[in-house]
PDB file of N, CA and C in Angstrom:
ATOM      1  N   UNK A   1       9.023  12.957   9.238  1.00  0.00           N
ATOM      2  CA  UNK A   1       9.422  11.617   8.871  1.00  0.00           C
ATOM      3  C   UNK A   1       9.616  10.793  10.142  1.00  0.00           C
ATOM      4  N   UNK A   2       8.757   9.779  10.249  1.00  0.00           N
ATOM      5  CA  UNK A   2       9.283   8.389  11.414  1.00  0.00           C
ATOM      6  C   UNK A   2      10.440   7.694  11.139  1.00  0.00           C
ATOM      7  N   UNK A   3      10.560   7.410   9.802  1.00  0.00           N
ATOM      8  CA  UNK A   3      11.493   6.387   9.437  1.00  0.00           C
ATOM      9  C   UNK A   3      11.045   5.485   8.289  1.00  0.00           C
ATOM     10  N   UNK A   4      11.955   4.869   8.020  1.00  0.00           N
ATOM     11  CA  UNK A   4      11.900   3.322   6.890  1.00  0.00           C
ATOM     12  C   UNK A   4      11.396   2.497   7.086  1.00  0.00           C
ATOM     13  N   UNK A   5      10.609   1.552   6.037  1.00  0.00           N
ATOM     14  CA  UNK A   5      10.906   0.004   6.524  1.00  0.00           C
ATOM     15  C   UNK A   5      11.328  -0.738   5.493  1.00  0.00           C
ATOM     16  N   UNK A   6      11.495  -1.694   5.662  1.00  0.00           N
ATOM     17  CA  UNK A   6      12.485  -2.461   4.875  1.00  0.00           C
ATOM     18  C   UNK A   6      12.223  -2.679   3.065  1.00  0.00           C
ATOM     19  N   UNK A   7      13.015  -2.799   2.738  1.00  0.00           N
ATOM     20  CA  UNK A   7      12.716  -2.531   0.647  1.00  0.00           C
ATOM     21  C   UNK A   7      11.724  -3.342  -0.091  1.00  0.00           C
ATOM     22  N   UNK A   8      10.707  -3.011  -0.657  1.00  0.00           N
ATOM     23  CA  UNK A   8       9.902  -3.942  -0.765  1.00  0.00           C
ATOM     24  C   UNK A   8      10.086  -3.893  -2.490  1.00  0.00           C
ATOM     25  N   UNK A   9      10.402  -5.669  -3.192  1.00  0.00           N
ATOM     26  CA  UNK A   9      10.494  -5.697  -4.513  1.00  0.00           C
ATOM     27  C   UNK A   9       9.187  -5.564  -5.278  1.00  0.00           C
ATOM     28  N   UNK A  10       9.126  -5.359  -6.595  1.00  0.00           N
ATOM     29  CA  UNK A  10       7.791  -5.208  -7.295  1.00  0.00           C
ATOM     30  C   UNK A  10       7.548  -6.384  -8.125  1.00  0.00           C
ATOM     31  N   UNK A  11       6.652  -7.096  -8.518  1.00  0.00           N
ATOM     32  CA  UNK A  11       7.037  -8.620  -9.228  1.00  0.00           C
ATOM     33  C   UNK A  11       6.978  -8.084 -10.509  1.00  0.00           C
ATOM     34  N   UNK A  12       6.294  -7.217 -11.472  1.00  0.00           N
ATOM     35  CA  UNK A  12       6.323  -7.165 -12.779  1.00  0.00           C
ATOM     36  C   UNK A  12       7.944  -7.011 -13.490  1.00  0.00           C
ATOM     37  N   UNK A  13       7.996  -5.502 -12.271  1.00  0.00           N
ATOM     38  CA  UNK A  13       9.200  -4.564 -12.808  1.00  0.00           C
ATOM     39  C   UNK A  13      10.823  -5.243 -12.022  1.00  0.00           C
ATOM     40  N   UNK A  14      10.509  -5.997 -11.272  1.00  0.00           N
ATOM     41  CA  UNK A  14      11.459  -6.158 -10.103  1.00  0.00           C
ATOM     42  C   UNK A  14      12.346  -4.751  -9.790  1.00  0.00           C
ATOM     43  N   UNK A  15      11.791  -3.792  -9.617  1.00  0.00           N
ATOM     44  CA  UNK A  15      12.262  -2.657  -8.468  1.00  0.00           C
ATOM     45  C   UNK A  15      11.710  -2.920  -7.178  1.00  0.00           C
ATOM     46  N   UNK A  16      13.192  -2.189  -6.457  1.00  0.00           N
ATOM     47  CA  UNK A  16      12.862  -2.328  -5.291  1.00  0.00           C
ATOM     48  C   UNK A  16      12.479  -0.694  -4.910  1.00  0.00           C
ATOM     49  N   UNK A  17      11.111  -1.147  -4.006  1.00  0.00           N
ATOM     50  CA  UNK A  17      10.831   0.578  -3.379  1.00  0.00           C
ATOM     51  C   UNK A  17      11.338   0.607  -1.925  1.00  0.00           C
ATOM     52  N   UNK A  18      11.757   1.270  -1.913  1.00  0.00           N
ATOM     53  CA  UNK A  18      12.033   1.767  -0.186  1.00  0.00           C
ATOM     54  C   UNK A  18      11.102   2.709   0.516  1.00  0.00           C
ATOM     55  N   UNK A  19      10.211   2.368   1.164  1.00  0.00           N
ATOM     56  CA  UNK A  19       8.814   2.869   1.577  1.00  0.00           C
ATOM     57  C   UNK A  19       9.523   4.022   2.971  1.00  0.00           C
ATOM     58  N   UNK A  20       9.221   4.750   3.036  1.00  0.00           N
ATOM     59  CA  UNK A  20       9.413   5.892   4.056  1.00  0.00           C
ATOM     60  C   UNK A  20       7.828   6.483   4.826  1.00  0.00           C
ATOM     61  N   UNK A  21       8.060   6.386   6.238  1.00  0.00           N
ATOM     62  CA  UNK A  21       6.627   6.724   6.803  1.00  0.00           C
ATOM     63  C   UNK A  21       6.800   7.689   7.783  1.00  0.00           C
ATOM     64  N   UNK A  22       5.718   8.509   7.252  1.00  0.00           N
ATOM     65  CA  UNK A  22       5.706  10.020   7.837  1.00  0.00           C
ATOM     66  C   UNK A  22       4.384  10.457   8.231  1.00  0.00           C
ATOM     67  N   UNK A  23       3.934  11.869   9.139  1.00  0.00           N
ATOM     68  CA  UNK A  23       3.063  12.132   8.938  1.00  0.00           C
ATOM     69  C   UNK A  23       2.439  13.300   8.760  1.00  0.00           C
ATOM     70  N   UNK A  24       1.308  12.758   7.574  1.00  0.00           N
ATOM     71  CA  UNK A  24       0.831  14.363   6.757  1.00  0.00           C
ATOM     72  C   UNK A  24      -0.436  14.391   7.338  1.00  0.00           C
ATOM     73  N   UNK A  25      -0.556  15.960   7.784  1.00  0.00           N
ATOM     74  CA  UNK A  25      -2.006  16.634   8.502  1.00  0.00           C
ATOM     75  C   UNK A  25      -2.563  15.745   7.076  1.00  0.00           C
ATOM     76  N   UNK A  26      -3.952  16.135   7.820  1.00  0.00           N
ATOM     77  CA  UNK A  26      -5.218  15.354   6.981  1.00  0.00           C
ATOM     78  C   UNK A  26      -5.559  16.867   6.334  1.00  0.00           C
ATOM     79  N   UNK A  27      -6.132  16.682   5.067  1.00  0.00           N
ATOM     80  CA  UNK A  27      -6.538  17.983   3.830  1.00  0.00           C
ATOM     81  C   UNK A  27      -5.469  18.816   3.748  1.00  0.00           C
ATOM     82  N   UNK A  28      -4.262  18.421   3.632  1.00  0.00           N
ATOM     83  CA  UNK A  28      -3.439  18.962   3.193  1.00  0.00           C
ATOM     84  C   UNK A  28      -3.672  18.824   1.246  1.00  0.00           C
ATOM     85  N   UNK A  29      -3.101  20.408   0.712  1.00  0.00           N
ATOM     86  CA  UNK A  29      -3.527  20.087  -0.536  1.00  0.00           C
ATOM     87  C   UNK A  29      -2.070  19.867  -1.131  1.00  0.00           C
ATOM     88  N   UNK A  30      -1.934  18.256  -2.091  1.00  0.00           N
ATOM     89  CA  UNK A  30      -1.115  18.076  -2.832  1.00  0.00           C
ATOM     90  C   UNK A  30      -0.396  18.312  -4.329  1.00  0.00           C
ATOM     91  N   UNK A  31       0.280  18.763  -4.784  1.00  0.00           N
ATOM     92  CA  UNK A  31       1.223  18.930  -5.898  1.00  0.00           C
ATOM     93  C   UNK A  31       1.397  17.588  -6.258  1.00  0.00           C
ATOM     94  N   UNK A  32       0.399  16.658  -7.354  1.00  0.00           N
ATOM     95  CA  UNK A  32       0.989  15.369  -7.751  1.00  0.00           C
ATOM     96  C   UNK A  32       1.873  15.608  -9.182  1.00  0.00           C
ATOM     97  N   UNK A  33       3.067  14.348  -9.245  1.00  0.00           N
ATOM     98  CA  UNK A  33       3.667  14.480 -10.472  1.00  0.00           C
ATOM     99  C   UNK A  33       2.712  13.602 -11.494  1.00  0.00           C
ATOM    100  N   UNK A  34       2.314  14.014 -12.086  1.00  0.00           N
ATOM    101  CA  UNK A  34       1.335  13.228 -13.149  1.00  0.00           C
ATOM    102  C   UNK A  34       1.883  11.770 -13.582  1.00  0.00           C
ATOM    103  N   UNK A  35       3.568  11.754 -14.328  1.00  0.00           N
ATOM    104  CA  UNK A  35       4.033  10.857 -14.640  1.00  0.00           C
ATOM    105  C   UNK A  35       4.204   9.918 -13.683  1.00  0.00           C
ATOM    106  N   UNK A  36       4.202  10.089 -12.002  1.00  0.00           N
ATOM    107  CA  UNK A  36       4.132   9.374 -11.182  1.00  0.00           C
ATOM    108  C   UNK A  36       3.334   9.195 -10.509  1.00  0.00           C
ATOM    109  N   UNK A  37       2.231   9.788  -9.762  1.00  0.00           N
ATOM    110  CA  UNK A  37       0.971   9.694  -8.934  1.00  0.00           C
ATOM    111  C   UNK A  37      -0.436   9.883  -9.874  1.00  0.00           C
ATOM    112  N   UNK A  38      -1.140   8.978  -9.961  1.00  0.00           N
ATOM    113  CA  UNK A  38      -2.603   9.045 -10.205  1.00  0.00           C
ATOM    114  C   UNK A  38      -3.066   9.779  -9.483  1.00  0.00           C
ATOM    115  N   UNK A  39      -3.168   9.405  -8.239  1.00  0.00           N
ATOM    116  CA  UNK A  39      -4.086  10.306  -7.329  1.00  0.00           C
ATOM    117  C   UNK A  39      -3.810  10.339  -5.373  1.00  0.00           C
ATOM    118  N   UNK A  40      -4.464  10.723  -4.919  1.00  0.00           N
ATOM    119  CA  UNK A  40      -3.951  10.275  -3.799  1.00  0.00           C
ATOM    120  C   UNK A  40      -5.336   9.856  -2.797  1.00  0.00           C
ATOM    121  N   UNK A  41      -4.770   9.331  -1.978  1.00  0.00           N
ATOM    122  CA  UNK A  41      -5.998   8.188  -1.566  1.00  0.00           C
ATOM    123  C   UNK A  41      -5.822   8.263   0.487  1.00  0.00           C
ATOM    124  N   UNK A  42      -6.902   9.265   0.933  1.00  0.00           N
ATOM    125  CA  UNK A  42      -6.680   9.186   2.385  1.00  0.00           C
ATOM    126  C   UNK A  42      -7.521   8.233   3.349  1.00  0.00           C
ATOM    127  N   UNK A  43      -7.141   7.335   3.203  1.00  0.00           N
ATOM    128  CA  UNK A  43      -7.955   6.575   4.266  1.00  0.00           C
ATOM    129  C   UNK A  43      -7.323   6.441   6.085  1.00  0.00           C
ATOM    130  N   UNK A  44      -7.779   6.485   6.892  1.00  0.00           N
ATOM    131  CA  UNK A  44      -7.605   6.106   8.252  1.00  0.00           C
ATOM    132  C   UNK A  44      -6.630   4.825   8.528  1.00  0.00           C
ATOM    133  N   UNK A  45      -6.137   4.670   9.416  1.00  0.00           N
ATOM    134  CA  UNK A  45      -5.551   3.207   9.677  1.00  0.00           C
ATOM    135  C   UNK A  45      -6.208   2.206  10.062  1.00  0.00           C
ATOM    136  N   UNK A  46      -7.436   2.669  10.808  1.00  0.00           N
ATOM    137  CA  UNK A  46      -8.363   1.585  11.508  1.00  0.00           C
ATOM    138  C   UNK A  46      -9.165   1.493  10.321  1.00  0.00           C
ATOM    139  N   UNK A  47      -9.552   1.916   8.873  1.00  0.00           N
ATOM    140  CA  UNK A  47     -10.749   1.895   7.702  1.00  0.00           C
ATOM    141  C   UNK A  47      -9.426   0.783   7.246  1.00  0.00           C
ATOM    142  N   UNK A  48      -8.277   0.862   7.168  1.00  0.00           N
ATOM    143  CA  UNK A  48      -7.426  -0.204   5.954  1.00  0.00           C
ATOM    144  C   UNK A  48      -7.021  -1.662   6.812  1.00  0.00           C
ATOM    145  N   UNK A  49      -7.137  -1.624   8.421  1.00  0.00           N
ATOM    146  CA  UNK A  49      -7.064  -2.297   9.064  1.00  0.00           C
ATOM    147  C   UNK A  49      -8.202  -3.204   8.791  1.00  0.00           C
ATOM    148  N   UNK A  50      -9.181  -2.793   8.628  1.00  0.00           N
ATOM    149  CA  UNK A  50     -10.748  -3.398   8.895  1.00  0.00           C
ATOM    150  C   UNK A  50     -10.427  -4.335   7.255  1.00  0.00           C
ATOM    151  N   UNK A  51     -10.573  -3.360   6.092  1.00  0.00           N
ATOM    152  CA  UNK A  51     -10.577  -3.646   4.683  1.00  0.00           C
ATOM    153  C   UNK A  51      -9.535  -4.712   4.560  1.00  0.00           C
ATOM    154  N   UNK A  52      -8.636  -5.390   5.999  1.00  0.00           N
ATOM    155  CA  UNK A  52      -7.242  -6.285   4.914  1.00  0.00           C
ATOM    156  C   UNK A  52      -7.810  -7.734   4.727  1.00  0.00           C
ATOM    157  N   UNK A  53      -7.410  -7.914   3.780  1.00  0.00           N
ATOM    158  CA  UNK A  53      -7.684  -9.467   3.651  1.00  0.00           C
ATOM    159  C   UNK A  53      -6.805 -10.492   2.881  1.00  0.00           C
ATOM    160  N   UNK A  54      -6.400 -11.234   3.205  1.00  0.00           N
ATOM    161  CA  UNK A  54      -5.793 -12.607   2.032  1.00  0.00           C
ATOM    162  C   UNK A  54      -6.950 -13.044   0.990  1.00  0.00           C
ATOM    163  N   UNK A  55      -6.672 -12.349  -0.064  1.00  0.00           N
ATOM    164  CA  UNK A  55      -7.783 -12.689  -1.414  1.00  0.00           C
ATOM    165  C   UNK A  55      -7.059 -13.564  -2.632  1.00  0.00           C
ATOM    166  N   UNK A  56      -7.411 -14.170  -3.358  1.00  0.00           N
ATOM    167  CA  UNK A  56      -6.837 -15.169  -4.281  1.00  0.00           C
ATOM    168  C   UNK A  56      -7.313 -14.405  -5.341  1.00  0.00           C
ATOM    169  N   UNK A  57      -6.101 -13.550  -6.061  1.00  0.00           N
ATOM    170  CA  UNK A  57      -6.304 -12.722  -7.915  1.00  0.00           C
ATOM    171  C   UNK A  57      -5.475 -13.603  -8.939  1.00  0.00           C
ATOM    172  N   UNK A  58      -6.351 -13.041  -9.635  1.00  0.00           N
ATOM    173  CA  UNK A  58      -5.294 -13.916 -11.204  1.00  0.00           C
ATOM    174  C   UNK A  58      -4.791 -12.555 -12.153  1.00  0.00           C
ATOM    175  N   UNK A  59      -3.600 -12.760 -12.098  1.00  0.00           N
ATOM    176  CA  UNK A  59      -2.930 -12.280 -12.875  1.00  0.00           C
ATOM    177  C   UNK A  59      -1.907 -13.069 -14.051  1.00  0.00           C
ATOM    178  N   UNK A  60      -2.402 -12.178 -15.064  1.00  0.00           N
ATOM    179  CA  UNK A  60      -1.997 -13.122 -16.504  1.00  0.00           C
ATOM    180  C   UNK A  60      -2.687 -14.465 -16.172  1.00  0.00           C
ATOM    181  N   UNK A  61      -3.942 -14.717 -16.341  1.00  0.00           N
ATOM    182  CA  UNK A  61      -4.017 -16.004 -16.029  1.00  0.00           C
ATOM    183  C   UNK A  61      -3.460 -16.802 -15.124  1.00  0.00           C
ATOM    184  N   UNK A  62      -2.859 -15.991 -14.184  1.00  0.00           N
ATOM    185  CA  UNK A  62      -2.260 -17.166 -12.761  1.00  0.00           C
ATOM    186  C   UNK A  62      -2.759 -16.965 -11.746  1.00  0.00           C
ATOM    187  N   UNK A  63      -3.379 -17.503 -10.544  1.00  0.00           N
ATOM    188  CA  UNK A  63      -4.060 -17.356  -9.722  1.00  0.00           C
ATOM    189  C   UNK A  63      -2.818 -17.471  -8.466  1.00  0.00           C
ATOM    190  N   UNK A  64      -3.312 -16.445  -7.409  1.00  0.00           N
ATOM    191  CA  UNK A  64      -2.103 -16.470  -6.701  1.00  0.00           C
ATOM    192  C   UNK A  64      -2.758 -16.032  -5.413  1.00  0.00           C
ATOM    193  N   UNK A  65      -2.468 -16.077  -4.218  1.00  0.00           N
ATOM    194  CA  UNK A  65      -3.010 -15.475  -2.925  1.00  0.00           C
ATOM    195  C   UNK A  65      -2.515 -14.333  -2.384  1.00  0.00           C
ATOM    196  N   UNK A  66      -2.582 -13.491  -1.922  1.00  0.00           N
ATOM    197  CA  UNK A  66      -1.880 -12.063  -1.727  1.00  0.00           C
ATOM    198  C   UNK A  66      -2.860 -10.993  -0.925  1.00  0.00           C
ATOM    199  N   UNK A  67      -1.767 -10.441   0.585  1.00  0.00           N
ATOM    200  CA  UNK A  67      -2.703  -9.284   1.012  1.00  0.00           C
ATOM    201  C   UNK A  67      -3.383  -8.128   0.259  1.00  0.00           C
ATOM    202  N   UNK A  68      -4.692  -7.780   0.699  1.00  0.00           N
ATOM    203  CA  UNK A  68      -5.339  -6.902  -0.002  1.00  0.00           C
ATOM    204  C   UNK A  68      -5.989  -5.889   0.981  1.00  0.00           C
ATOM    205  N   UNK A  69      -6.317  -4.596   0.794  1.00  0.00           N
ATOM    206  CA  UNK A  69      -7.283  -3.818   1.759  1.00  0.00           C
ATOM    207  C   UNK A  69      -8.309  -3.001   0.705  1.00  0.00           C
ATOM    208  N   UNK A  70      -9.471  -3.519   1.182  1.00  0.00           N
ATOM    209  CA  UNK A  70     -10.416  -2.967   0.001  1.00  0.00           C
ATOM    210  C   UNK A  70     -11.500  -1.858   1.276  1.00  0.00           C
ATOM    211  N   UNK A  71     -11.288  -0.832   0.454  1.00  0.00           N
ATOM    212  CA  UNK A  71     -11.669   0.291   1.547  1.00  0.00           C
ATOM    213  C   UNK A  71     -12.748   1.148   0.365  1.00  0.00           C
ATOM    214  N   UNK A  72     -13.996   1.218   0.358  1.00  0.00           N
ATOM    215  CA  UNK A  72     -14.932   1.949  -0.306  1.00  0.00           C
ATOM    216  C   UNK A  72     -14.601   1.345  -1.520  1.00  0.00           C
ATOM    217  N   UNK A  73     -14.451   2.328  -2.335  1.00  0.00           N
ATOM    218  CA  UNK A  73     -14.142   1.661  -3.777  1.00  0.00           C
ATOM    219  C   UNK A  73     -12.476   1.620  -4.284  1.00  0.00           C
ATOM    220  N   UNK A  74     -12.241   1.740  -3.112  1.00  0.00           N
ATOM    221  CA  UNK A  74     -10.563   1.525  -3.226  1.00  0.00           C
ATOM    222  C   UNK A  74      -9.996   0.138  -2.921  1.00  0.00           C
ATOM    223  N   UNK A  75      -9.063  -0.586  -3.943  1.00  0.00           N
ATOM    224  CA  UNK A  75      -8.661  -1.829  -3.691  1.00  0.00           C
ATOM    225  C   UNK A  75      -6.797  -1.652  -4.152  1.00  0.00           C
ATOM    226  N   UNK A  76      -6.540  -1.771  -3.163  1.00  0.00           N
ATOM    227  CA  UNK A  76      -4.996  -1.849  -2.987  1.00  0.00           C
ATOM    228  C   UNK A  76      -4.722  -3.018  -2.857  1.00  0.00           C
ATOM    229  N   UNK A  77      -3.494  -3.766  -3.732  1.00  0.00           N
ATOM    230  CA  UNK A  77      -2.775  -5.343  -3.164  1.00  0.00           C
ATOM    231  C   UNK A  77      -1.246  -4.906  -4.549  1.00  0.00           C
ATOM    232  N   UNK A  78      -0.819  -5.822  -4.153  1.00  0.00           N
ATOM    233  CA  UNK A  78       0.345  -6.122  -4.970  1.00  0.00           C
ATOM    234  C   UNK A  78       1.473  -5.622  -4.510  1.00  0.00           C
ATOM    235  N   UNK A  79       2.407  -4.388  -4.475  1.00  0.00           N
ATOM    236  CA  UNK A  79       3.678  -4.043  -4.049  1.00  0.00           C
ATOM    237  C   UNK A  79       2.916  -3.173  -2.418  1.00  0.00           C
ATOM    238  N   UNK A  80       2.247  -2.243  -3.193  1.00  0.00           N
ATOM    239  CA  UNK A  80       1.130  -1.473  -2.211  1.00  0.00           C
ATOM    240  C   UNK A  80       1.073  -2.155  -0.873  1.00  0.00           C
ATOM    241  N   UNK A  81       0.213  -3.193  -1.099  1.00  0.00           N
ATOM    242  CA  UNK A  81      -0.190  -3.983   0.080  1.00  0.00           C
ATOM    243  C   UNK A  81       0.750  -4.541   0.736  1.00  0.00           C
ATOM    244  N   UNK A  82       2.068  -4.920   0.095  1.00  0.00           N
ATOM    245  CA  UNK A  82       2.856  -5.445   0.954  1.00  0.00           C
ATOM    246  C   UNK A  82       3.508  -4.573   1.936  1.00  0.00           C
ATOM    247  N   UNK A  83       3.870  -3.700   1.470  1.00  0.00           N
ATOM    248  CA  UNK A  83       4.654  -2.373   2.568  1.00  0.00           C
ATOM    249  C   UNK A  83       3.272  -1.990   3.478  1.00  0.00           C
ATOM    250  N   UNK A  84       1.978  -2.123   3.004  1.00  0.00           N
ATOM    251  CA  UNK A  84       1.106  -1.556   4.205  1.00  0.00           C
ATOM    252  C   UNK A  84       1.403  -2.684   5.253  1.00  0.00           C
ATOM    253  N   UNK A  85       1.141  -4.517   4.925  1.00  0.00           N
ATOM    254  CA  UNK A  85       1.243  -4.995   5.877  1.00  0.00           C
ATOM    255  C   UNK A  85       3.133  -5.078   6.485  1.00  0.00           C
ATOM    256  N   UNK A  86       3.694  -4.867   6.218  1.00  0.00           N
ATOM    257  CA  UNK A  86       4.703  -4.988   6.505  1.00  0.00           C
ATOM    258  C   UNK A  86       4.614  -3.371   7.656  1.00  0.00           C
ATOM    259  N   UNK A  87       4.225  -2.667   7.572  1.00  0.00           N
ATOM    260  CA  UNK A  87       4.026  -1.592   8.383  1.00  0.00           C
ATOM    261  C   UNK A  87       2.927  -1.999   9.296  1.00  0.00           C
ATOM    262  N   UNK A  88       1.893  -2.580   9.137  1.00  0.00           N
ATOM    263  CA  UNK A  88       1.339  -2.980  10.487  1.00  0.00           C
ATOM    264  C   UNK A  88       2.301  -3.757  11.185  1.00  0.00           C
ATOM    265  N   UNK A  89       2.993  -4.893  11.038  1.00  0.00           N
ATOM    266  CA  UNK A  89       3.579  -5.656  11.509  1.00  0.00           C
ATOM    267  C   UNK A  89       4.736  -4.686  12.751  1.00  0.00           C
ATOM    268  N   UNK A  90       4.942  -4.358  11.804  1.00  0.00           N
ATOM    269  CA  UNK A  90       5.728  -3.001  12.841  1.00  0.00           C
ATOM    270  C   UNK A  90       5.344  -2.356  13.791  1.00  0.00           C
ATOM    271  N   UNK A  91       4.161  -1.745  13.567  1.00  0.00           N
ATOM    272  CA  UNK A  91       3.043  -1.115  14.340  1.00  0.00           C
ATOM    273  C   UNK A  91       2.875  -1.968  15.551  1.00  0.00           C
ATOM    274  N   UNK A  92       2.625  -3.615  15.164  1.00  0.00           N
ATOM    275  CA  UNK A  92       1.992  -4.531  16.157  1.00  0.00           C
ATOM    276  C   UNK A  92       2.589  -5.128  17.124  1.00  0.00           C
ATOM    277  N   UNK A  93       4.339  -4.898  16.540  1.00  0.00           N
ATOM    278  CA  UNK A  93       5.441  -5.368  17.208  1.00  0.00           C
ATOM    279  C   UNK A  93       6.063  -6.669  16.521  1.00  0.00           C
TER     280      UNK A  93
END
């Protein structure tokens, strides 16, 4: 474990997650909880770095602007994306 960063809220559910960053060897094999993890998703830092972008989604019919990192056929934004950029920011100083 490195440490925390700061609590990031969810807009549907309004929970707050408290993101914790650590680091796991690469092909390590995981135990997911079904009711909680779909799947798990290893990308590089420099592949999600490249993939970020400010994209404009509509949700429920509302159009809104929000970080995104679209990496192969993987597209992360919403609570996700915010703790990733909030962890570069950290990273960057």
């Amino acid at each position: 474990m490195l440490g925390a960063l700061q609590p990031i809220s969810t807009v549907v559910t309004s929970y707050r997650v408290l993101p914790v960053v650590g680091l796991v060897p690469a092909g390590l094999e995981h135990a997911l909880q079904p009711t909680e993890v779909e799947r798990v998703i290893e990308i590089s830092l420099d592949e999600l770095r490249e993939g970020y972008g400010m994209r404009r989604l509509i949700r429920r019919g509302v159009p809104f602007r929000t970080p995104t990192y679209a990496v192969g056929e993987t597209f992360i934004w919403g609570a996700t994306a915010r703790m990733l950029q909030v962890f570069f920011e950290r990273l960057d100083g």
